[in-house]
C-alpha atoms as a PDB file:
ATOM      1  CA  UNK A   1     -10.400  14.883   6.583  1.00  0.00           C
ATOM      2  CA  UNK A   2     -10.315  15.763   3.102  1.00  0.00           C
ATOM      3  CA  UNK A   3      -7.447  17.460   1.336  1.00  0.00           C
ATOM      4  CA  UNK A   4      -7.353  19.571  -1.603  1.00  0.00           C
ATOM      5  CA  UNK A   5      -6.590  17.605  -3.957  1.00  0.00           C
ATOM      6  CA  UNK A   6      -2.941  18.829  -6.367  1.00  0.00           C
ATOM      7  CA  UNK A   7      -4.650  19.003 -10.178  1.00  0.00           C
ATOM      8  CA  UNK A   8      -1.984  17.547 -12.829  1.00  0.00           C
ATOM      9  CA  UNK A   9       0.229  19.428 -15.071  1.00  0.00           C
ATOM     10  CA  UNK A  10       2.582  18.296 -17.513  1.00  0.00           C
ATOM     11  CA  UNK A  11       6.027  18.669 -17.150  1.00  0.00           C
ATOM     12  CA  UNK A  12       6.964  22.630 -17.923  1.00  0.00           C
ATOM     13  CA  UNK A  13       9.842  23.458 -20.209  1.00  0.00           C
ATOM     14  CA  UNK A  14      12.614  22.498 -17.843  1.00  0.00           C
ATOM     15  CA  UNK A  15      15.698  20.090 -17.165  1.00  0.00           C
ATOM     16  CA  UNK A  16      15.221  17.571 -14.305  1.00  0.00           C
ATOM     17  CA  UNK A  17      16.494  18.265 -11.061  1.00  0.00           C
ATOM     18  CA  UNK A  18      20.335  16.581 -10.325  1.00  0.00           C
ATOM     19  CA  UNK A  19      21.124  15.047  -7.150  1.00  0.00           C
ATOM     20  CA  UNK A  20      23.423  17.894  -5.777  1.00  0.00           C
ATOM     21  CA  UNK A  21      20.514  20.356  -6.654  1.00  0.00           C
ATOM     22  CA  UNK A  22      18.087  18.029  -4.703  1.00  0.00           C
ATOM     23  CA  UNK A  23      20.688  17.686  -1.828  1.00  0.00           C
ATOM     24  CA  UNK A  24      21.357  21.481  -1.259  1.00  0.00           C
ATOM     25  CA  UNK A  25      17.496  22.331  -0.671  1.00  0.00           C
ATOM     26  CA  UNK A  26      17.264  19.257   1.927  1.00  0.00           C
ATOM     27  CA  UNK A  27      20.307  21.332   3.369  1.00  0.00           C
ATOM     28  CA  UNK A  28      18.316  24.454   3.456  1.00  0.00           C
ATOM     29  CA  UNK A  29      15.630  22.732   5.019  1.00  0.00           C
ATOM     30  CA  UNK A  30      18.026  21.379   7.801  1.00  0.00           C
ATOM     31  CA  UNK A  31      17.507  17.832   6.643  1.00  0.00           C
ATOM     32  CA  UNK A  32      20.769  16.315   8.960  1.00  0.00           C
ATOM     33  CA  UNK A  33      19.897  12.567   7.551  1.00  0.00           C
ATOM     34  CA  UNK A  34      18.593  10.856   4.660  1.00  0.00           C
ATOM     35  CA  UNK A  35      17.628   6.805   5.409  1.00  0.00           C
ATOM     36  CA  UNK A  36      17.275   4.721   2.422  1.00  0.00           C
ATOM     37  CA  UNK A  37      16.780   1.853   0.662  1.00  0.00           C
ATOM     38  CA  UNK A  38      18.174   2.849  -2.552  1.00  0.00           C
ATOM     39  CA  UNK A  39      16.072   3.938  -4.894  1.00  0.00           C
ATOM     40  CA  UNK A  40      16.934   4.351  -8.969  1.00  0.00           C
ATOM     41  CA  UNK A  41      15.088   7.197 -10.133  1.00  0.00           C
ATOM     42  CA  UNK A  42      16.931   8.978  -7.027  1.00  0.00           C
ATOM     43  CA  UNK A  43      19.903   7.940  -7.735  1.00  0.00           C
ATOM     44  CA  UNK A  44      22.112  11.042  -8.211  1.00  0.00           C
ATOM     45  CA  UNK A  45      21.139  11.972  -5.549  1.00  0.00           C
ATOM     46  CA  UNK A  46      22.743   9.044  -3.410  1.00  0.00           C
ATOM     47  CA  UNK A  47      25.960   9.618  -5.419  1.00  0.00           C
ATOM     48  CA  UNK A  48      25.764  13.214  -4.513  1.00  0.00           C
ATOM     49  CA  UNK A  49      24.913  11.974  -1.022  1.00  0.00           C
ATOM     50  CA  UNK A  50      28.163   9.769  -1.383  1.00  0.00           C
ATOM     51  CA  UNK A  51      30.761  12.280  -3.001  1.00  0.00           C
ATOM     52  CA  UNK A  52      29.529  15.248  -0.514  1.00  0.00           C
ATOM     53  CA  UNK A  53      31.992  17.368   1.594  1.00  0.00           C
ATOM     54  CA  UNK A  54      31.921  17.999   4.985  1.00  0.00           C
ATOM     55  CA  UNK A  55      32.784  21.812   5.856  1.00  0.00           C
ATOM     56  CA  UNK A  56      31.558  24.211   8.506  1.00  0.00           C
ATOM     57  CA  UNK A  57      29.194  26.155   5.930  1.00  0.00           C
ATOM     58  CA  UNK A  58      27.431  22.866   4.898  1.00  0.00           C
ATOM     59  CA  UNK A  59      27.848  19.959   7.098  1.00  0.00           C
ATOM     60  CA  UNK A  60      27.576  16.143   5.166  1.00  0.00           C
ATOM     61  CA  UNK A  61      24.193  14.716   5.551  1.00  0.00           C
ATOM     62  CA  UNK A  62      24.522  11.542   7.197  1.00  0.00           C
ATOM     63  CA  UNK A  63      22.905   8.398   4.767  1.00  0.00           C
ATOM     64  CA  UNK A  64      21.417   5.915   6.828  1.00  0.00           C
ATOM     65  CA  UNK A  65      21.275   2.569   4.415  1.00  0.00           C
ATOM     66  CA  UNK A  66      18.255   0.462   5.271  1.00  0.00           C
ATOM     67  CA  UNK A  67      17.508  -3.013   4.293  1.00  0.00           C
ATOM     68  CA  UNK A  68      13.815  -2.609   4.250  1.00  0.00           C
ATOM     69  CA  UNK A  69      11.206   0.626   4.272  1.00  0.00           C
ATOM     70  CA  UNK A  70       9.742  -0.989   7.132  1.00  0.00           C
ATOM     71  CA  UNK A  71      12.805  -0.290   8.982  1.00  0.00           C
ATOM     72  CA  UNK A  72      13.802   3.135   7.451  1.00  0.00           C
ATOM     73  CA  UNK A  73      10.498   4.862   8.551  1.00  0.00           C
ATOM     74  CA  UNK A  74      11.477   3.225  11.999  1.00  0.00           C
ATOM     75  CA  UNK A  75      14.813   4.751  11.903  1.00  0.00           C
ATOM     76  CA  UNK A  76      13.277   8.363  10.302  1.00  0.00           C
ATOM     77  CA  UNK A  77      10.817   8.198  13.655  1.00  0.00           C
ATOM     78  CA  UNK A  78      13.618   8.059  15.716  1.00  0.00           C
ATOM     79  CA  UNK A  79      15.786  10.350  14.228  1.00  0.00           C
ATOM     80  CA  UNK A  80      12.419  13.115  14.725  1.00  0.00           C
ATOM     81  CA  UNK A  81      12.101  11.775  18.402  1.00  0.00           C
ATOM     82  CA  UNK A  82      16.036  12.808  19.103  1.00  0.00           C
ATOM     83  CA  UNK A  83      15.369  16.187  17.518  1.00  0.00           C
ATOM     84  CA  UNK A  84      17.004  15.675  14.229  1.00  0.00           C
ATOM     85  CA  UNK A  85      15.284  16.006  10.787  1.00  0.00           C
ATOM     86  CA  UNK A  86      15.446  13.706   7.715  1.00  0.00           C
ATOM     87  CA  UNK A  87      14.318  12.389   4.154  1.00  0.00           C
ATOM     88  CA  UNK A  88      12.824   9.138   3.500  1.00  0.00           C
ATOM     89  CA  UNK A  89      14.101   7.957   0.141  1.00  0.00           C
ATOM     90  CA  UNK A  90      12.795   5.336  -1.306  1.00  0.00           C
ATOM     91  CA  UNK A  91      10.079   4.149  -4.238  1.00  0.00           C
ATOM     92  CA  UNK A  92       7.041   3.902  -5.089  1.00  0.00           C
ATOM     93  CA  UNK A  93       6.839  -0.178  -4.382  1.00  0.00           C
ATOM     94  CA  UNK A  94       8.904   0.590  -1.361  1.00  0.00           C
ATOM     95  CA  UNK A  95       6.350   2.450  -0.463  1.00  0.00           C
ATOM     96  CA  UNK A  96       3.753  -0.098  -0.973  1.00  0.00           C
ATOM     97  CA  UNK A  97       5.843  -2.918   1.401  1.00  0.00           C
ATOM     98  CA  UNK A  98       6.359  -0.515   4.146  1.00  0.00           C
ATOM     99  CA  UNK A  99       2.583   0.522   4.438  1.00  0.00           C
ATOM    100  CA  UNK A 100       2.169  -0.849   7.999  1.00  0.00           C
ATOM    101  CA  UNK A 101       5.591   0.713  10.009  1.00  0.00           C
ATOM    102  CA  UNK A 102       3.982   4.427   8.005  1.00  0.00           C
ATOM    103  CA  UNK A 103       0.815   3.479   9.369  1.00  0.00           C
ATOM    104  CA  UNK A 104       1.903   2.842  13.146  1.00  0.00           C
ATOM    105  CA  UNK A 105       4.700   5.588  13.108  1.00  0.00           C
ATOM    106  CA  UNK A 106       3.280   8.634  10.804  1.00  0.00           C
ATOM    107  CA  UNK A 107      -0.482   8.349  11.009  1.00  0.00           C
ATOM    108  CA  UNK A 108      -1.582   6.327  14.120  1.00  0.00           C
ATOM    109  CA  UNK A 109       1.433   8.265  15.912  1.00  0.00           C
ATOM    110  CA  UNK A 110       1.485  11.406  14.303  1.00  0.00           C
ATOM    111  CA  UNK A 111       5.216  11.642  13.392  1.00  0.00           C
ATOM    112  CA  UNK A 112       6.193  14.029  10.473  1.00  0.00           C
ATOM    113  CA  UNK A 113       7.736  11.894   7.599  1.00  0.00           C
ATOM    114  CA  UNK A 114       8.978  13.832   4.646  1.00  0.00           C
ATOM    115  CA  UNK A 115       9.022  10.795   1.939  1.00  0.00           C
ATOM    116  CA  UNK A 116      10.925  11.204  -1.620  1.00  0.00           C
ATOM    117  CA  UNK A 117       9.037   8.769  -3.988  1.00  0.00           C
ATOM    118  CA  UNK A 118      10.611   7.501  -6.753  1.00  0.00           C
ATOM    119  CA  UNK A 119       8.101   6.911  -9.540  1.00  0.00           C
ATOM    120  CA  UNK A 120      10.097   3.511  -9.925  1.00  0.00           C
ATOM    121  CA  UNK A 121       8.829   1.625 -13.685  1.00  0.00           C
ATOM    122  CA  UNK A 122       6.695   4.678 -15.370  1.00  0.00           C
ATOM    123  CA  UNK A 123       6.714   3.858 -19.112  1.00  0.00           C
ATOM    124  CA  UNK A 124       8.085   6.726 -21.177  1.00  0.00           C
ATOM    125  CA  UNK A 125       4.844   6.383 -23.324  1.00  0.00           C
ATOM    126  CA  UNK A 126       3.434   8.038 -20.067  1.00  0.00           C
ATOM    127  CA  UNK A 127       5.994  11.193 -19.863  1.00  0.00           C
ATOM    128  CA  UNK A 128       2.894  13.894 -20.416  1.00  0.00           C
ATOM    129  CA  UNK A 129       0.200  12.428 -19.292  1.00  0.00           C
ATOM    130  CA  UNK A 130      -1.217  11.867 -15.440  1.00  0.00           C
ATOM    131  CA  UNK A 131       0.867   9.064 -13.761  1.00  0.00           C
ATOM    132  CA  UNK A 132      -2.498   7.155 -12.895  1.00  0.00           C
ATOM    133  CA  UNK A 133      -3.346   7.043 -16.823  1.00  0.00           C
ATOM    134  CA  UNK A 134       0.102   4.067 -16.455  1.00  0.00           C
ATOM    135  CA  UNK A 135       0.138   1.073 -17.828  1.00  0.00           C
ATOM    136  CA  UNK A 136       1.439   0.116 -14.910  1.00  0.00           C
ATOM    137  CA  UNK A 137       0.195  -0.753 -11.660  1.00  0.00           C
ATOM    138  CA  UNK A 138       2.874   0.100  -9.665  1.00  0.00           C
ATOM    139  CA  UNK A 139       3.133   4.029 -11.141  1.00  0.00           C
ATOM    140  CA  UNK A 140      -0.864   4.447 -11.139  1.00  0.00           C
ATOM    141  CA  UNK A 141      -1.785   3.584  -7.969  1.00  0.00           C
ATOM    142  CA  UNK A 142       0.709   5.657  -5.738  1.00  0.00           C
ATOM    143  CA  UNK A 143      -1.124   9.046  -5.910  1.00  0.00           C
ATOM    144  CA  UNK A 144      -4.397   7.392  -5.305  1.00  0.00           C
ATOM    145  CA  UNK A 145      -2.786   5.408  -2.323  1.00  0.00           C
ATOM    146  CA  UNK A 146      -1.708   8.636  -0.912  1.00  0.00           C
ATOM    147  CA  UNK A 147      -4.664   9.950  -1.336  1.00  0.00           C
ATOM    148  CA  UNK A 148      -6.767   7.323   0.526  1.00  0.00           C
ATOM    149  CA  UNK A 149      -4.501   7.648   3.572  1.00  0.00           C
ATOM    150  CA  UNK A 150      -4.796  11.808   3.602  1.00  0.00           C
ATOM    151  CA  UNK A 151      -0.786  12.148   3.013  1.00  0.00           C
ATOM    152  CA  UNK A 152       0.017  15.390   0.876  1.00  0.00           C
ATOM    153  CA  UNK A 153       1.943  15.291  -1.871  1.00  0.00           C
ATOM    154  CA  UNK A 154       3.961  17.489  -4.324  1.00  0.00           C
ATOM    155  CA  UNK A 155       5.670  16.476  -7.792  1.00  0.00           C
ATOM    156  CA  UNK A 156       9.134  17.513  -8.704  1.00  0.00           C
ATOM    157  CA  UNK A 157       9.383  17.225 -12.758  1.00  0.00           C
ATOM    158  CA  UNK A 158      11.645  20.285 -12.727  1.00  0.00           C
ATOM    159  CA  UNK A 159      14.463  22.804 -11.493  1.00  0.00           C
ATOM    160  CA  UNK A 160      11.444  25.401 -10.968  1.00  0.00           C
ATOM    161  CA  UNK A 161       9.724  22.426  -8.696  1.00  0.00           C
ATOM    162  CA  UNK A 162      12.341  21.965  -5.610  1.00  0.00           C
ATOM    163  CA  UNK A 163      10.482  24.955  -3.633  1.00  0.00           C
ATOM    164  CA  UNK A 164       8.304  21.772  -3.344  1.00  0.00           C
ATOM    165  CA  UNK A 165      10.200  19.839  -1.351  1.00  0.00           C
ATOM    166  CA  UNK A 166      10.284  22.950   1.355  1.00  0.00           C
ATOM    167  CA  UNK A 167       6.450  23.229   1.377  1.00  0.00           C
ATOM    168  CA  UNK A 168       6.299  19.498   2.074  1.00  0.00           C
ATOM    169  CA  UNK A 169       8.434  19.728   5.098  1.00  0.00           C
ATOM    170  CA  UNK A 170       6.833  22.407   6.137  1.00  0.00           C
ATOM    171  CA  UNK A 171       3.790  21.082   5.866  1.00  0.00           C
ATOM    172  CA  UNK A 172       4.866  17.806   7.612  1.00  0.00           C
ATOM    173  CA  UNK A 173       5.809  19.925  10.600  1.00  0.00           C
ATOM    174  CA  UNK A 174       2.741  22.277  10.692  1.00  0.00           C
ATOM    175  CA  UNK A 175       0.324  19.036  11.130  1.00  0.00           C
ATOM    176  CA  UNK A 176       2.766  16.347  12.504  1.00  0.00           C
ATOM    177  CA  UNK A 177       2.195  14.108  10.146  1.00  0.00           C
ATOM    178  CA  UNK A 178       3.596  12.398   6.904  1.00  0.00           C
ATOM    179  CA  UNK A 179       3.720  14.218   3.747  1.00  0.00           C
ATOM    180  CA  UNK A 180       5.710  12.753   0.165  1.00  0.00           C
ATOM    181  CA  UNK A 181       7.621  14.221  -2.761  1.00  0.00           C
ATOM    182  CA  UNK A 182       7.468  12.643  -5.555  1.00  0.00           C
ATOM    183  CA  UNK A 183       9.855  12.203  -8.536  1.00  0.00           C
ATOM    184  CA  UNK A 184       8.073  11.385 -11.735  1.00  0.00           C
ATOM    185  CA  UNK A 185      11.351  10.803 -13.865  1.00  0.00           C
ATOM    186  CA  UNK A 186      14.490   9.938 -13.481  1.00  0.00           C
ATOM    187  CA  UNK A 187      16.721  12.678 -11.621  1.00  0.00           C
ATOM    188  CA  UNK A 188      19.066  13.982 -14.073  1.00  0.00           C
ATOM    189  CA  UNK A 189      23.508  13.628 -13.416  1.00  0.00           C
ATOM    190  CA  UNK A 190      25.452  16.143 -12.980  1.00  0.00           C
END
């Protein structure tokens, strides 16, 4: 099955998404858990995961810490099989070492996986220009990887981009099956 392929555009006038941003439309999308193996482009968003309040309006998002990626799209799987929804957090060579457990679990067993890909080692030379023009393997081949294995995928560059992150989980539902967001820069602090 082919899918229509996202075309590139730079980075609009904009200020990077922060963590707390990032964390209140995985709320919205009644994200309960995020499992990770910490990722450093993400990272405000684990300390907003950490610093978070519980209340009755918006109940803490549980972080499951995983060792590997292997294990945290084993864990994600589970979590969908009990009836609760998360975020895969991880990047992009994360990613790349947990190929075979998203293989098994999202494709061969159709399990809706919402990833969030850090773009982990993207030169700043690069800021502007398509992420597989890199100097670097590990930035340039993650679209393309994606690609091959039919996963649909949306970049969040700005504030005006995290509607994204809804249309992947909705899309993820609507065809049971994995779909990624990925960060091209650094999330900004707070």
């Amino acid at each position: 099955m082919t899918q229509a392929q996202p075309e590139y555009h730079p980075a609009q006038a904009g200020t990077a998404p922060n963590g707390e941003q990032v964390l209140q439309v995985l709320r919205a999308n009644g994200v309960g858990n995020v499992v990770t193996v910490s990722d450093w482009v993400q990272l405000p968003l684990q300390r907003a995961l950490d610093t978070q309040q519980d209340t009755a309006e918006a109940p803490a998002v549980r972080v499951q810490k995983c060792t590997t990626e292997d294990e945290a799209f084993l864990v994600a799987a589970g979590l969908h099989i009990g009836g609760q929804r998360s975020a895969v957090v991880i990047q992009n060579q994360g990613l790349y070492a947990g190929l075979n457990a998203l293989r098994g679990i999202g494709l061969d067993s159709n399990i809706p996986l919402v990833m969030m890909i850090g773009q982990f080692g993207r030169e700043p030379d690069n800021f502007g220009q398509p992420t597989t023009a890199s100097s670097r393997r590990i930035v340039r081949i993650l679209e393309p990887l994606l690609e091959l294995l039919d996963i649909p995928y949306w970049k969040v560059e700005t504030t005006t981009d995290l509607a994204k992150i809804s249309e992947a989980y909705a899309e993820s539902e609507r065809r049971s099956w994995p779909t990624a967001v990925i960060f091209d820069r650094n999330m900004a602090w707070q």
